[in-house]
Protein backbone atom coordinates (compact mmCIF):
# COMPACT_ATOMS: atom_id res chain seq x y z
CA UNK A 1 -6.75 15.28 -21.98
CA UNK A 2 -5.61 15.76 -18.69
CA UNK A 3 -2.51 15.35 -17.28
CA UNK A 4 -2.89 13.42 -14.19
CA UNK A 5 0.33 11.87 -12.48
CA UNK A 6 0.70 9.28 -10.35
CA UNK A 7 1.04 11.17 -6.29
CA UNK A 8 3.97 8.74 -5.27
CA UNK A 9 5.75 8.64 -8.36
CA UNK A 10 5.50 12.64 -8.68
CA UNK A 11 7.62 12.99 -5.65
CA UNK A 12 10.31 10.22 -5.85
CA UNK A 13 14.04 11.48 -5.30
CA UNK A 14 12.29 14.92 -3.58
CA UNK A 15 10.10 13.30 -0.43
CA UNK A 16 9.64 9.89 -1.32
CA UNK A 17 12.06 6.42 -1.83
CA UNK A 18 12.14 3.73 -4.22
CA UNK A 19 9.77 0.30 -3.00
CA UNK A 20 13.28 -1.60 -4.76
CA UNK A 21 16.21 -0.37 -3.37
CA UNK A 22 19.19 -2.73 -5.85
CA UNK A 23 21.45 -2.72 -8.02
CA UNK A 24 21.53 -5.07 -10.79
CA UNK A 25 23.64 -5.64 -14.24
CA UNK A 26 21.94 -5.88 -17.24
CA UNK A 27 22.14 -9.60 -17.36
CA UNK A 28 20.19 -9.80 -13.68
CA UNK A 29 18.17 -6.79 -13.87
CA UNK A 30 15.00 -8.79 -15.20
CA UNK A 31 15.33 -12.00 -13.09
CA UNK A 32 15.24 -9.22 -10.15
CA UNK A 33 12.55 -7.33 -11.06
CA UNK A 34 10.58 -10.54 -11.63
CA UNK A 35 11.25 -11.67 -8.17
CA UNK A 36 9.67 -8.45 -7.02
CA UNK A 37 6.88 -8.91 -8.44
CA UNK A 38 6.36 -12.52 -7.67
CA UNK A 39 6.95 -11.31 -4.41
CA UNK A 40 4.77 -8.26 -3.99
CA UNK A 41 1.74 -10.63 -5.57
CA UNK A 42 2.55 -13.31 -3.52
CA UNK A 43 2.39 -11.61 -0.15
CA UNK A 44 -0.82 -8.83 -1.18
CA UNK A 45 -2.85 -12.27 -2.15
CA UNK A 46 -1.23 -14.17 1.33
CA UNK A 47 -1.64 -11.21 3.67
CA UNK A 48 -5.34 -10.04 2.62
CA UNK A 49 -7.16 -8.71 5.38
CA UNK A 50 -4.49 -7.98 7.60
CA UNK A 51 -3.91 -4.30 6.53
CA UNK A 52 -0.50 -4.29 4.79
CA UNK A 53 0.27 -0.92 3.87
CA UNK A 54 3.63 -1.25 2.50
CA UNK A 55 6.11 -3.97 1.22
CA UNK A 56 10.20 -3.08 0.40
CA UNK A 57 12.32 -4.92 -1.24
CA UNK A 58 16.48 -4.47 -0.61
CA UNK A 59 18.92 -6.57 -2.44
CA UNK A 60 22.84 -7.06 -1.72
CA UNK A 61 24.59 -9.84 -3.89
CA UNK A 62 24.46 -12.64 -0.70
CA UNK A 63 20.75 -11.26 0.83
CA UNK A 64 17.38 -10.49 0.29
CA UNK A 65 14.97 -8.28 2.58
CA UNK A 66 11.50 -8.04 2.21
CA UNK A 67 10.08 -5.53 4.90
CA UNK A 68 6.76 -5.36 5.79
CA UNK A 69 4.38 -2.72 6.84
CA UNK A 70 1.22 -3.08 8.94
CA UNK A 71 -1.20 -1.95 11.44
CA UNK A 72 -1.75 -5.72 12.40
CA UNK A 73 2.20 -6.90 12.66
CA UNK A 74 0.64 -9.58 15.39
CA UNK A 75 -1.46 -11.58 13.09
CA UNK A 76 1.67 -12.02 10.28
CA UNK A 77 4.11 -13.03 13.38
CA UNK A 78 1.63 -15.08 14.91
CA UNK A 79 1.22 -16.57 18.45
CA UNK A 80 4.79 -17.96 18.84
CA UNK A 81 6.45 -16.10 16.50
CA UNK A 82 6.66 -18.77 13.99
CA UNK A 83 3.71 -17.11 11.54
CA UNK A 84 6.83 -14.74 9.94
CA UNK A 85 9.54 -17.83 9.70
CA UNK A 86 6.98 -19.89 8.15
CA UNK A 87 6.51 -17.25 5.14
CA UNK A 88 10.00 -16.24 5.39
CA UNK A 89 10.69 -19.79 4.14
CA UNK A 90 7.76 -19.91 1.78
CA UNK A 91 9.33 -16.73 0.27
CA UNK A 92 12.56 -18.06 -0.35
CA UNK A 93 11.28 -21.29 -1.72
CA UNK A 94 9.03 -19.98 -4.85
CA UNK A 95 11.80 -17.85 -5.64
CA UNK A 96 14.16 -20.90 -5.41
CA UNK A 97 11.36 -22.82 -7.62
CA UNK A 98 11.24 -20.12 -10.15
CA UNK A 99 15.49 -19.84 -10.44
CA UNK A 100 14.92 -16.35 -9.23
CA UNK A 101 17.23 -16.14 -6.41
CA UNK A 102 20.46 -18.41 -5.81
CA UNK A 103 21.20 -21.44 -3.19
CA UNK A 104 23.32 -18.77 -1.16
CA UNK A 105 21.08 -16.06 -1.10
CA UNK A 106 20.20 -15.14 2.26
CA UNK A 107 16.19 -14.40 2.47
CA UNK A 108 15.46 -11.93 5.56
CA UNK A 109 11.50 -11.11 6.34
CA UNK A 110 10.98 -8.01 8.63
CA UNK A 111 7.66 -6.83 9.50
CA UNK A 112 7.37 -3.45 10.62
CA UNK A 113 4.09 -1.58 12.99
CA UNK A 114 2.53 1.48 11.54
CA UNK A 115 1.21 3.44 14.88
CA UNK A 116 -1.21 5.83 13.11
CA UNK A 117 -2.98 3.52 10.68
CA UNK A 118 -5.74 6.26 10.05
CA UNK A 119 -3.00 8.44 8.64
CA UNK A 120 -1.85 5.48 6.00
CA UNK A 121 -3.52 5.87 2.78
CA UNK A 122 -3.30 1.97 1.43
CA UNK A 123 -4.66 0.90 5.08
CA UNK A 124 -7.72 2.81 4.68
CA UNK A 125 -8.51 2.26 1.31
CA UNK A 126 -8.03 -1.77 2.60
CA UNK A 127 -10.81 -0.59 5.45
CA UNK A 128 -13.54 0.92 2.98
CA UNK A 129 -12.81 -2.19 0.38
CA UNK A 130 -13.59 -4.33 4.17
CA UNK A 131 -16.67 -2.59 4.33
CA UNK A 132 -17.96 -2.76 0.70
CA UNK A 133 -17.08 -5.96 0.66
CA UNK A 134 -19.32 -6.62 3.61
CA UNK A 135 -22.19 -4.78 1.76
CA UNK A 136 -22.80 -1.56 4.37
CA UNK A 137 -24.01 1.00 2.48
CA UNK A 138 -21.20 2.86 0.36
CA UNK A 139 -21.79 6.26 1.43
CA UNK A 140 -21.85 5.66 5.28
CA UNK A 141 -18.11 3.89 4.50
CA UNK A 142 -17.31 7.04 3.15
CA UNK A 143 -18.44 9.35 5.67
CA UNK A 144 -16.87 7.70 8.58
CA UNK A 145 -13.89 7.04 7.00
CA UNK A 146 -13.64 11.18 6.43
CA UNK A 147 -14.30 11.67 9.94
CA UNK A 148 -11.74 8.51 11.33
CA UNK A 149 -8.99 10.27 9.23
CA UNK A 150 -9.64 13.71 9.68
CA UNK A 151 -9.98 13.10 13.40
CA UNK A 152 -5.83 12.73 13.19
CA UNK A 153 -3.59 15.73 14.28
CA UNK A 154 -1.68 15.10 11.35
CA UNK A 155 -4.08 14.96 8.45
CA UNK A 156 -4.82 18.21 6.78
CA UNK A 157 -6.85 17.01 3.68
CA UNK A 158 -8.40 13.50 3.23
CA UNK A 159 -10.18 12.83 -0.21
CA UNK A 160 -11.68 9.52 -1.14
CA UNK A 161 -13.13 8.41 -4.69
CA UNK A 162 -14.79 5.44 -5.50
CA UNK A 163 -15.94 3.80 -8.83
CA UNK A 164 -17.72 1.05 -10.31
CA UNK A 165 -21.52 -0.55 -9.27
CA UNK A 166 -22.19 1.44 -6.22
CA UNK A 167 -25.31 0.08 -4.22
CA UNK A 168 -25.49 -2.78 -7.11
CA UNK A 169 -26.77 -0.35 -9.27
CA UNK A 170 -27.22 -1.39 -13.35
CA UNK A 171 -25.09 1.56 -14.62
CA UNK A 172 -21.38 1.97 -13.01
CA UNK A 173 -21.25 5.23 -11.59
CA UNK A 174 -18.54 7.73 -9.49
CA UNK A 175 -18.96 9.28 -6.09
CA UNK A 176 -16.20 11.59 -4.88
CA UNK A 177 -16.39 12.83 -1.22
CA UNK A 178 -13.43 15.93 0.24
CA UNK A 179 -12.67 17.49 3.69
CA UNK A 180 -9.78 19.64 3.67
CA UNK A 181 -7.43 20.19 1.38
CA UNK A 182 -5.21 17.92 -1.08
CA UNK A 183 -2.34 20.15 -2.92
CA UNK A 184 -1.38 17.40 -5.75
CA UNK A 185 1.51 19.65 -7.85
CA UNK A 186 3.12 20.86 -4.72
CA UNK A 187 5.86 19.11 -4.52
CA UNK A 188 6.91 19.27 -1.38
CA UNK A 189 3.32 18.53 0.07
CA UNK A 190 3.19 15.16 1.88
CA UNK A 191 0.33 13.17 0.27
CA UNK A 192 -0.26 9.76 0.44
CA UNK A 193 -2.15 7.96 -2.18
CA UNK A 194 -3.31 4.27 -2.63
CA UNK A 195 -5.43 2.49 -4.76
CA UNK A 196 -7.78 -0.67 -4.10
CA UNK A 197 -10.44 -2.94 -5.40
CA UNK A 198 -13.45 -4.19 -3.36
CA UNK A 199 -14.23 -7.49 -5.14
CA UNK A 200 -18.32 -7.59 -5.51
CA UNK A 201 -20.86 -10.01 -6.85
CA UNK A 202 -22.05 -8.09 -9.16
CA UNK A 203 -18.64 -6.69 -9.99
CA UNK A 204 -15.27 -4.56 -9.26
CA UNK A 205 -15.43 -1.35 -7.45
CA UNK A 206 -12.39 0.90 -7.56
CA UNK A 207 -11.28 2.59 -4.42
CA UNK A 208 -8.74 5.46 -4.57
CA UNK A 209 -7.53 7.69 -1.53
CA UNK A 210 -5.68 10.67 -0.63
CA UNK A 211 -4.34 11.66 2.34
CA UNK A 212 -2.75 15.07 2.96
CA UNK A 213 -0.53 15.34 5.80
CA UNK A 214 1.82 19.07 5.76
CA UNK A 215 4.25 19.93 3.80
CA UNK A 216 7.67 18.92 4.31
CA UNK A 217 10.99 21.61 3.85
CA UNK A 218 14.79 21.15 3.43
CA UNK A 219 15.11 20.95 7.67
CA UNK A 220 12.64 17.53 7.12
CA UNK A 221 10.27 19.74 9.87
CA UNK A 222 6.57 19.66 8.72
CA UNK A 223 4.70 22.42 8.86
């Protein structure tokens, strides 16, 4: 059996933050972590294709922010602005719908840019699960997807796996491909992991990525 943990998870409280950031009694602690999840399914299923590669949730007892990451912020705000308003208020009404939230609960939606989206381990899995999905062969997705990440100042170690039907084959099969170097039990190595699903005729393929990008000390300086 191996002992395989989960890359974000190993690392919370030391490099990385909770998604949730809340407080709740025990009374509200399941009607908010419902609304999470309502919310994080909601907005993966509404904002497909548009690269999201990250989606916070803070509560306070009169507010609720939902913050956004992606490479594409234009497409979610829209021409005049009014794309983010409009799914602000759809946002606020299924939670309203589902007596998640209250009547005076203030629902704020901010959508952040990511600069380097190369370097961002759940936008590139979202690229190769773009291009399966569009049936180019598997292992030219792979290979310039290497060569796009690795081409980053940043990126030390890039390692992408995927699983499932590959090239509509009968038998579901793995195919691994590595440049550089991923440290997974150092702790205080930066790596960014994400996991997708390229949805196929034939089937599911699995998609996972790893992106190594320095270590990171006490002084926050990468090295």
């Amino acid at each position: 059996m191996t002992h395989t943990v989960h890359p974000y998870s190993h690392r919370l409280g030391i490099l990385r933050d909770w998604k949730s950031r809340w407080f709740a009694t025990r009374t509200g602690y399941k009607q908010a972590l419902r609304g999470d999840i309502l919310i994080r399914e909601y907005l993966e299923k509404k904002l497909k294709g548009f690269f999201i590669a990250d989606i916070e949730i803070e509560r306070s007892e009169k507010a609720l922010r939902v913050i956004v990451s992606s490479s594409r912020p234009g497409m979610i705000i829209g021409r005049q602005g009014d794309g983010a308003e409009v799914l602000r208020k759809e946002i606020r009404s299924l939670l309203l719908k589902r007596t998640l939230i209250g009547e005076k609960v203030n629902v704020r939606l901010d959508i952040k840019e990511i600069k380097s989206a190369e370097t961002n381990a759940s936008v590139v899995s979202q690229m190769i699960v773009e291009g399966l999905e569009k049936r180019l062969p598997f292992r030219r997705v792979m290979k310039q997807m290497l060569e796009k990440v690795m081409a980053n100042r940043d990126v030390l170690g890039v390692r992408i796996f995927l699983a499932g039907r590959l090239g509509g084959a009968t038998m579901s099969r793995t195919e691994d491909r590595k440049l550089g170097r991923i440290p997974l039990q150092t702790l205080r190595a930066d790596v960014d992991y994400a996991l997708a699903k390229a949805v196929m005729p034939y089937g599911t393929i699995g998609v996972k990525v790893w992106i190594y990008k320095g270590d990171i000390f006490a002084d926050k300086q990468r090295t």
